[in-house]
Protein backbone atom coordinates (compact mmCIF):
# COMPACT_ATOMS: atom_id res chain seq x y z
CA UNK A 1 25.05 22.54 20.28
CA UNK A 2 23.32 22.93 23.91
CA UNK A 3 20.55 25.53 23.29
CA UNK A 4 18.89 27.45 26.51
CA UNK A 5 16.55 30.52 26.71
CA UNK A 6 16.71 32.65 29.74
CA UNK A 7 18.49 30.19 32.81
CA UNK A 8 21.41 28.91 30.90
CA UNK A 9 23.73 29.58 27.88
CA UNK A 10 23.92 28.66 25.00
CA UNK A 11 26.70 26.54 23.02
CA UNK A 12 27.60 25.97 19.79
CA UNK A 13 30.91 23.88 19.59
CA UNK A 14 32.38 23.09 16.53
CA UNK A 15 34.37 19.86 16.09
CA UNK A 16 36.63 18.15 13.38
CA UNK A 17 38.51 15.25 13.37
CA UNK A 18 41.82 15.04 11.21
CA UNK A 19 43.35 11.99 9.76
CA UNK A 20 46.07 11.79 12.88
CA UNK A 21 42.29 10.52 14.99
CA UNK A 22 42.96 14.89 16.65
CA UNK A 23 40.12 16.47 17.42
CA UNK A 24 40.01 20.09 17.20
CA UNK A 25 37.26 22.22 18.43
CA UNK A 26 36.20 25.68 18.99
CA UNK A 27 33.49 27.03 20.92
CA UNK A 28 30.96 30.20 20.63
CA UNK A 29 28.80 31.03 24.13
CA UNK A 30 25.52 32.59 24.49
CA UNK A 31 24.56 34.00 27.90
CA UNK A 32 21.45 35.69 28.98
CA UNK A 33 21.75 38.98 30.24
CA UNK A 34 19.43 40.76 33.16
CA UNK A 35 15.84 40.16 31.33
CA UNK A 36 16.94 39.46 27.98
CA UNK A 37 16.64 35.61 26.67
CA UNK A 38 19.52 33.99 24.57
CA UNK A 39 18.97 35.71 21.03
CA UNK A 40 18.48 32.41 19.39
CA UNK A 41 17.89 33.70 16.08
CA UNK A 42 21.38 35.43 16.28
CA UNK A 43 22.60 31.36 16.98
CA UNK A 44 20.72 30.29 14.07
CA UNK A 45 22.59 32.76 11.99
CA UNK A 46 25.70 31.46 13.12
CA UNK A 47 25.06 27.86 12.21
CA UNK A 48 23.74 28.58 8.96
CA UNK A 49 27.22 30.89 8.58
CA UNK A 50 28.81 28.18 9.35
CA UNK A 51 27.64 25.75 6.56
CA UNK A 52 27.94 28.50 4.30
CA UNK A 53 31.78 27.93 4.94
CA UNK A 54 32.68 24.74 6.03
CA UNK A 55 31.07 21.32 4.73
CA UNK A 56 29.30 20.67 7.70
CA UNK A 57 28.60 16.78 8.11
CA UNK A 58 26.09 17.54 10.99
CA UNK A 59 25.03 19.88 13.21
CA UNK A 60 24.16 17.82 16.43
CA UNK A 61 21.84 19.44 18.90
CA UNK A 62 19.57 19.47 21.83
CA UNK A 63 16.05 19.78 20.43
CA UNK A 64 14.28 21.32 23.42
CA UNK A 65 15.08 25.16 22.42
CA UNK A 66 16.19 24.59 18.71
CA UNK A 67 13.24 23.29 17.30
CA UNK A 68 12.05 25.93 14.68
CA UNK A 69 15.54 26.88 13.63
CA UNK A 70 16.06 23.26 13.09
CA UNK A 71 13.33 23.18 10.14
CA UNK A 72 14.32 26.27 8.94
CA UNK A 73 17.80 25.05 8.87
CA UNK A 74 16.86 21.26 7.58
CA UNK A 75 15.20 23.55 4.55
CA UNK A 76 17.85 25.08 3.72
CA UNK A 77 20.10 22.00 3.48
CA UNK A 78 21.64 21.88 6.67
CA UNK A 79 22.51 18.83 8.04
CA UNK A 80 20.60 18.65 11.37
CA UNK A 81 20.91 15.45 14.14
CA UNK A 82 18.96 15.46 16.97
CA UNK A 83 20.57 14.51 19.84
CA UNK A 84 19.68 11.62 21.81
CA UNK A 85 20.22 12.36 25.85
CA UNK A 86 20.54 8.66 26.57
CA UNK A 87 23.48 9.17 24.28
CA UNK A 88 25.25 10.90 26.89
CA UNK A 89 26.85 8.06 29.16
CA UNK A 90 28.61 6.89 25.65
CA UNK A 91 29.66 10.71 25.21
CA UNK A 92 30.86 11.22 29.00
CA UNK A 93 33.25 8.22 28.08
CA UNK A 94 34.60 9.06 24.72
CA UNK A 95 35.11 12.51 25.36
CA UNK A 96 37.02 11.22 28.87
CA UNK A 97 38.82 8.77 26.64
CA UNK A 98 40.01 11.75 24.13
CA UNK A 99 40.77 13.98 26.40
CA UNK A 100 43.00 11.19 28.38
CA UNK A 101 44.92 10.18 25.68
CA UNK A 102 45.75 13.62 24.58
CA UNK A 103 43.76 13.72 21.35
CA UNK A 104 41.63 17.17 21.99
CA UNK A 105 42.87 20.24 20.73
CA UNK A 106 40.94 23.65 21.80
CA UNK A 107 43.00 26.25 22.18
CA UNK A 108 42.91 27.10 25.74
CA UNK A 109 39.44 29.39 25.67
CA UNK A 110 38.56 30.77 28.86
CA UNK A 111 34.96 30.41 28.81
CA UNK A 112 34.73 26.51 28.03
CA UNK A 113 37.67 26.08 30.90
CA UNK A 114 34.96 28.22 33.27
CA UNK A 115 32.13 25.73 32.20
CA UNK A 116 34.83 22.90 32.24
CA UNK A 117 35.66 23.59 35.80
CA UNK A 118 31.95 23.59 36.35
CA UNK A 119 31.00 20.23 35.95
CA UNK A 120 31.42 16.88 37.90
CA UNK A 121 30.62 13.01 36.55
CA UNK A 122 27.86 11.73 38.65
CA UNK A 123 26.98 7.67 38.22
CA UNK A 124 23.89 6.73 37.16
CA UNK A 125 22.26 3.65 36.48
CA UNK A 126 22.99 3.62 32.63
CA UNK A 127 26.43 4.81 33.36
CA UNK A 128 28.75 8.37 34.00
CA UNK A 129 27.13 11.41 32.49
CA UNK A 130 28.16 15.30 33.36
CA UNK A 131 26.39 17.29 35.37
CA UNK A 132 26.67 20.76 37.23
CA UNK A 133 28.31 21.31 40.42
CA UNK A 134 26.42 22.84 43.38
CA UNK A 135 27.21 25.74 42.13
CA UNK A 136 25.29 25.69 39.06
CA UNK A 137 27.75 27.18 36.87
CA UNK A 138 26.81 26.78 33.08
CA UNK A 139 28.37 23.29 32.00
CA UNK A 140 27.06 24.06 28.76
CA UNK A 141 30.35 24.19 26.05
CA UNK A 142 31.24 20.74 27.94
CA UNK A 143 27.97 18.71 27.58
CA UNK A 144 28.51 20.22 23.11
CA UNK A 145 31.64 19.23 23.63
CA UNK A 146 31.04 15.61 24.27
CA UNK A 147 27.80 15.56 22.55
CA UNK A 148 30.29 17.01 19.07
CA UNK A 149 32.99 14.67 20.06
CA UNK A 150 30.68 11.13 20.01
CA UNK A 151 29.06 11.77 16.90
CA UNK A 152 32.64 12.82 15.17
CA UNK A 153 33.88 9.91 16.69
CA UNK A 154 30.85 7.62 15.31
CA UNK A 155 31.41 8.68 11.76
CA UNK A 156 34.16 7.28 9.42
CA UNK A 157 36.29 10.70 8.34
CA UNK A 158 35.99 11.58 4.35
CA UNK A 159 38.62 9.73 2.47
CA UNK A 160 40.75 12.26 0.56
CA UNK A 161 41.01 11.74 -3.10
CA UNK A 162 43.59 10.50 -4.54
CA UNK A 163 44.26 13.97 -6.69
CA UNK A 164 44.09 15.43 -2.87
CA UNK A 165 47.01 12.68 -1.46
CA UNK A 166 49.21 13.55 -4.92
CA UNK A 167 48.58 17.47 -4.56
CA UNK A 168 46.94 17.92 -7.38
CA UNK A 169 44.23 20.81 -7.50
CA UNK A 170 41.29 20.50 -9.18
CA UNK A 171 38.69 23.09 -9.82
């Protein structure tokens, strides 16, 4: 997730990778409106829904803005990583990689396309990273994107049992 307050929005992106090396994702957007900040608790709520539902293996996130919903989250047993921004080079590339070789899934959302067509790759001395055009148009969904995509990427997928790969149910 890329967390802002008042100048920026807010996104939580949710990736998973299947056993075909796919990765799907889906995104939710925060935006400040006229004199109201990003209601971060209402974020908060939705990550914590989310674990409730899904077996989240992390929840990878800027720390600036998150910080106190990430110990109240950590508390509760959610998995929290923060994210590393000189991480991001690596993340520009894999998520370039992905999304060259036809391996992202997302369903076409209008929103991340607005903050997709909002960004450039600028060099820097530690490599390509994403950044925002002159137009400052939120990037945000993009930069979770490919901070969601590296750390899926990083980790080996759970192995299905072998009652999962015979379809047998158990209970």
């Amino acid at each position: 997730m890329d967390a802002s307050i008042r100048h920026d929005t807010t996104a939580v992106v949710v990736v998973r990778r299947d056993d075909r090396e796919q990765f799907h994702a889906l995104w939710r957007v925060w935006e400040p409106t006229h004199g109201q900040e990003v209601p971060l608790a209402e974020v908060e709520s939705f990550v914590r829904d989310l674990a409730g539902h899904f077996r989240v293996l992390a929840v990878v996130h800027d720390p600036h803005y998150f910080w106190h919903a990430r110990q109240r989250l950590e508390d509760e047993g959610v998995p929290m990583v923060e994210w590393q921004h000189r991480r991001m080079a690596s993340a520009t590339h894999t998520l370039h990689e992905i999304v060259a070789h036809g391996r992202l899934r997302h369903g076409g959302d209008p929103v991340a396309r607005q903050h997709t067509l909002a960004a450039e790759v600028k060099e820097r001395e530690y490599g390509l990273i994403l950044s925002k055009t002159a137009t400052r148009e939120p990037i945000d969904c993009l930069s979770a994107l490919a901070m969601a995509v590296e750390w899926a990427a990083s980790i080996e997928p759970p192995r299905p049992s072998v009652y999962e790969q015979r379809g047998v149910v158990v209970v």
